[in-house]
N, C-alpha and C. Protein backbone atom coordinates (compact mmCIF):
# COMPACT_ATOMS: atom_id res chain seq x y z
N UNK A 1 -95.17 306.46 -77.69
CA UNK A 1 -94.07 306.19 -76.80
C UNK A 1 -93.98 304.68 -76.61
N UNK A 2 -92.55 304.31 -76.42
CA UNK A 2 -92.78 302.86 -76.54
C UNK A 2 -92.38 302.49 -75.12
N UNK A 3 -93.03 301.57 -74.60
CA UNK A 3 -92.47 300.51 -73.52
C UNK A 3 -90.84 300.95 -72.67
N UNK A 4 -90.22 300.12 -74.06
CA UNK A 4 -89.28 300.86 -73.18
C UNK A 4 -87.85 301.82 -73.05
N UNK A 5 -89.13 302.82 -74.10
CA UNK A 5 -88.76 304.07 -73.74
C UNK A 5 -89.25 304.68 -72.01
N UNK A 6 -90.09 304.32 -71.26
CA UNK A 6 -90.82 304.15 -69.77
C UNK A 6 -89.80 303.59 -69.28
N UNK A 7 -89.37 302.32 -69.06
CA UNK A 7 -88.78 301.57 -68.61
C UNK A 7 -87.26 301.66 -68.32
N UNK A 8 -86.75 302.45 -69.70
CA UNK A 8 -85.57 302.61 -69.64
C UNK A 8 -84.51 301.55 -69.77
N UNK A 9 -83.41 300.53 -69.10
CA UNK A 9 -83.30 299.47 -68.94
C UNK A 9 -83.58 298.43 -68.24
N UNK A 10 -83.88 297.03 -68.77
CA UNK A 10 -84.71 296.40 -67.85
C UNK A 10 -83.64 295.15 -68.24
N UNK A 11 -83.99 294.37 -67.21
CA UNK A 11 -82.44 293.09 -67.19
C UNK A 11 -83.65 291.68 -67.11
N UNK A 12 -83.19 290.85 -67.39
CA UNK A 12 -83.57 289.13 -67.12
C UNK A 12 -83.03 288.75 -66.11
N UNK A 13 -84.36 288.02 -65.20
CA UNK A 13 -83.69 287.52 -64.41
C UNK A 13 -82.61 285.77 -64.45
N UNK A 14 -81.52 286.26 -63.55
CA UNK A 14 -80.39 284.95 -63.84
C UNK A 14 -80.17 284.39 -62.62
N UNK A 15 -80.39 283.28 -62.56
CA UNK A 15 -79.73 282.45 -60.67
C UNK A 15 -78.24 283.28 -61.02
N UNK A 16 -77.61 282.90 -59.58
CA UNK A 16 -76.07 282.48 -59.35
C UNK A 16 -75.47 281.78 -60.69
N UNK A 17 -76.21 280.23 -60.59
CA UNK A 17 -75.52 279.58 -60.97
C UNK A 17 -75.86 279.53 -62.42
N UNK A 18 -76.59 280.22 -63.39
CA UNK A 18 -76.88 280.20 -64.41
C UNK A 18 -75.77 281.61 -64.96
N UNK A 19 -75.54 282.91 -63.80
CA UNK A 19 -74.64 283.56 -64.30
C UNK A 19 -73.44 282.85 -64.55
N UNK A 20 -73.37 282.06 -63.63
CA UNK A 20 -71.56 281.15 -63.69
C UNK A 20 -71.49 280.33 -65.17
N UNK A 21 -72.69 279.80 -65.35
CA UNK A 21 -72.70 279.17 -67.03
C UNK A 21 -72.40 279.84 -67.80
N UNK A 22 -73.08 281.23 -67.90
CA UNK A 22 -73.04 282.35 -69.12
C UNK A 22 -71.54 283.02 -69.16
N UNK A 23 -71.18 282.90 -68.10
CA UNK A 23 -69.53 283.37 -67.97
C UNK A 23 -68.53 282.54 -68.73
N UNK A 24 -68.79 281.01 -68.78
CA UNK A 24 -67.84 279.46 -69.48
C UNK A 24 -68.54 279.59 -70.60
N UNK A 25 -69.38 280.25 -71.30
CA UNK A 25 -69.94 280.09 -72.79
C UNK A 25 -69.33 280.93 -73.70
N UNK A 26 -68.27 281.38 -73.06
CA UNK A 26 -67.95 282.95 -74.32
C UNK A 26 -67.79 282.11 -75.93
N UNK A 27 -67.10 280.96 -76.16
CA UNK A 27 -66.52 280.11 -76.88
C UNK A 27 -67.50 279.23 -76.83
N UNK A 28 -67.90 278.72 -77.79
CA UNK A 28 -69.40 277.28 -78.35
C UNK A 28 -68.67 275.89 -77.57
N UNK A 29 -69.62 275.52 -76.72
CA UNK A 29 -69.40 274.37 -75.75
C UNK A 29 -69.73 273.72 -76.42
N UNK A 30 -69.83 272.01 -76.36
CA UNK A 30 -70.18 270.88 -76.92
C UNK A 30 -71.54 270.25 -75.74
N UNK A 31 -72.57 270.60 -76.21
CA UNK A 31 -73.61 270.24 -75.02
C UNK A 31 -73.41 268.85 -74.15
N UNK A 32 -72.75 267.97 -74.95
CA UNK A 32 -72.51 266.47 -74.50
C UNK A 32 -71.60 266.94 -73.81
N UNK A 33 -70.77 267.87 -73.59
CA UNK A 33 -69.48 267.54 -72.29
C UNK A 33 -70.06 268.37 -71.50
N UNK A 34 -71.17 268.65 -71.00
CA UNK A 34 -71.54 269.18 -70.26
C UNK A 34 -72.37 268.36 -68.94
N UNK A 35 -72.26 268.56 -68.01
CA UNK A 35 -72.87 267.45 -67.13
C UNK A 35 -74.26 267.76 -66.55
N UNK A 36 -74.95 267.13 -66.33
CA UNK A 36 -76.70 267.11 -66.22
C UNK A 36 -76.92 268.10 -65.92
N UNK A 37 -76.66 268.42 -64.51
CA UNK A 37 -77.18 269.83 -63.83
C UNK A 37 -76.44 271.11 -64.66
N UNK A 38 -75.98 271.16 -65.35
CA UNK A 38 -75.42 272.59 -66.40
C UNK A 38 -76.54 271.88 -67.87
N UNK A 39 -76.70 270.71 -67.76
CA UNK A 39 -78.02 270.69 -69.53
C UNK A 39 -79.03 271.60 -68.60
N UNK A 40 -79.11 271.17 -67.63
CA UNK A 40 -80.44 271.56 -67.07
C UNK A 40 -80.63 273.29 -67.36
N UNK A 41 -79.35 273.96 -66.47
CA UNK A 41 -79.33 275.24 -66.48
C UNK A 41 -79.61 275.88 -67.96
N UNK A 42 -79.04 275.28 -68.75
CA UNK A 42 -78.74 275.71 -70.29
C UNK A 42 -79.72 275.48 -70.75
N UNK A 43 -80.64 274.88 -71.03
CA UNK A 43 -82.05 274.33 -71.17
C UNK A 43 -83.13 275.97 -70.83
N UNK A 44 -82.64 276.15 -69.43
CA UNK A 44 -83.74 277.02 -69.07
C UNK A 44 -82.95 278.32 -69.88
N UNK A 45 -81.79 278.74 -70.27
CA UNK A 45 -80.79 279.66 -70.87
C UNK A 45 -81.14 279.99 -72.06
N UNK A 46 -81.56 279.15 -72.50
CA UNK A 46 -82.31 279.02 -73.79
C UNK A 46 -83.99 279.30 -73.96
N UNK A 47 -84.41 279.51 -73.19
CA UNK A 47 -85.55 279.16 -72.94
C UNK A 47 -85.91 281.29 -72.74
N UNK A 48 -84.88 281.42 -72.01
CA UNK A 48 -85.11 283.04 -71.97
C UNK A 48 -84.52 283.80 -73.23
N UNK A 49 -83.26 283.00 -74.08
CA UNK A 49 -82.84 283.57 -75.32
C UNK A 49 -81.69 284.36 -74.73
N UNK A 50 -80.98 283.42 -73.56
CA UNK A 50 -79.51 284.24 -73.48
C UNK A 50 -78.34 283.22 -73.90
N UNK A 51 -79.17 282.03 -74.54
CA UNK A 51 -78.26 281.04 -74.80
C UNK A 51 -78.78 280.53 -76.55
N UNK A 52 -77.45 280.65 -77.13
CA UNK A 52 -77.96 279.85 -78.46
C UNK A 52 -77.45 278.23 -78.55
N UNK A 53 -78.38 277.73 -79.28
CA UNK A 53 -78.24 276.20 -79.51
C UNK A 53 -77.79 275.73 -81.44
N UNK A 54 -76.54 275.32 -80.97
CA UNK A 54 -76.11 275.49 -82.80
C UNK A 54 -76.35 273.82 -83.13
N UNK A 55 -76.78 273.52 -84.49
CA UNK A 55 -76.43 272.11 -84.96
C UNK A 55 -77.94 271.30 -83.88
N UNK A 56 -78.18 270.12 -84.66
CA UNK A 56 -79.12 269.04 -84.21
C UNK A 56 -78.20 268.00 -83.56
N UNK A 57 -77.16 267.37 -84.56
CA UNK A 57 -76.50 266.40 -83.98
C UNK A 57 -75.05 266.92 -83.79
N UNK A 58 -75.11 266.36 -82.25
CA UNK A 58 -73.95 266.97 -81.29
C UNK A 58 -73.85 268.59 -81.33
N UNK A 59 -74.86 269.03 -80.64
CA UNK A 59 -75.11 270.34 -80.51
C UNK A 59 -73.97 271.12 -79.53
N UNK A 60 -73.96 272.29 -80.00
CA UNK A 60 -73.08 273.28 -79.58
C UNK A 60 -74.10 274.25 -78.93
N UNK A 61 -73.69 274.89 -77.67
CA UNK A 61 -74.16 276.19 -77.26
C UNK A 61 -73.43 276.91 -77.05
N UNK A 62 -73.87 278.74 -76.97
CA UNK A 62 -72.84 279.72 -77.17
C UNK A 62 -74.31 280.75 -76.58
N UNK A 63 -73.03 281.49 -75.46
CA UNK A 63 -73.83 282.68 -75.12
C UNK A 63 -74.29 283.96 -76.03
N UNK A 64 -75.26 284.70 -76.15
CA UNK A 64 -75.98 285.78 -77.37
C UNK A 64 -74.97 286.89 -76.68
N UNK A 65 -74.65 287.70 -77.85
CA UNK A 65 -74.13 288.96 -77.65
C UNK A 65 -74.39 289.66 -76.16
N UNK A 66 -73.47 289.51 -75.54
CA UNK A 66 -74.09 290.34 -74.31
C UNK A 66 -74.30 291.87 -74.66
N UNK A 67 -73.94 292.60 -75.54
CA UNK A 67 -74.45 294.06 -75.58
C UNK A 67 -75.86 293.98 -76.19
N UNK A 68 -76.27 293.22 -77.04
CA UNK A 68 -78.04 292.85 -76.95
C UNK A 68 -78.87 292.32 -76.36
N UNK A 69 -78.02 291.50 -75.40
CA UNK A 69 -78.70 291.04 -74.13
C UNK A 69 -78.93 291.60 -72.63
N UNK A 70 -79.65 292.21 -72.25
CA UNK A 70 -79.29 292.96 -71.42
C UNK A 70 -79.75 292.25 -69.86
N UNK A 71 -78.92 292.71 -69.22
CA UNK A 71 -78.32 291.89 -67.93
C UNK A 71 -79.03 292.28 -66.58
């Protein structure tokens, strides 16, 4: 039996204000027009794997499938 087959569905936890980011990502942002406190958020977004990071120079981010991400 696996994990989470037990568990059933299980969600990540998200601030407020990190849901409000994941909501403006449907479409690949340009990380540079983004202002400090949203690198910051996106930083940690990434960090849980609900945020992808495209390209080295002048990076793009884009929210992961929300039906594989679970909420």
């Amino acid at each position: 039996m696996r994990v989470s087959e037990l568990l059933g569905e299980f969600g990540i936890f998200t601030t407020n204000e990190e849901a409000a980011i994941l909501a403006k990502l449907k479409t690949p942002v340009s990380l540079h027009s983004l202002n400090e406190t949203e690198r910051f958020r996106i930083e940690a977004l990434i960090r849980k794997s609900l945020v992808t990071k495209i390209g080295h120079e002048n990076p793009k981010v884009v929210a992961n499938d929300p039906k594989k991400t679970p909420i």
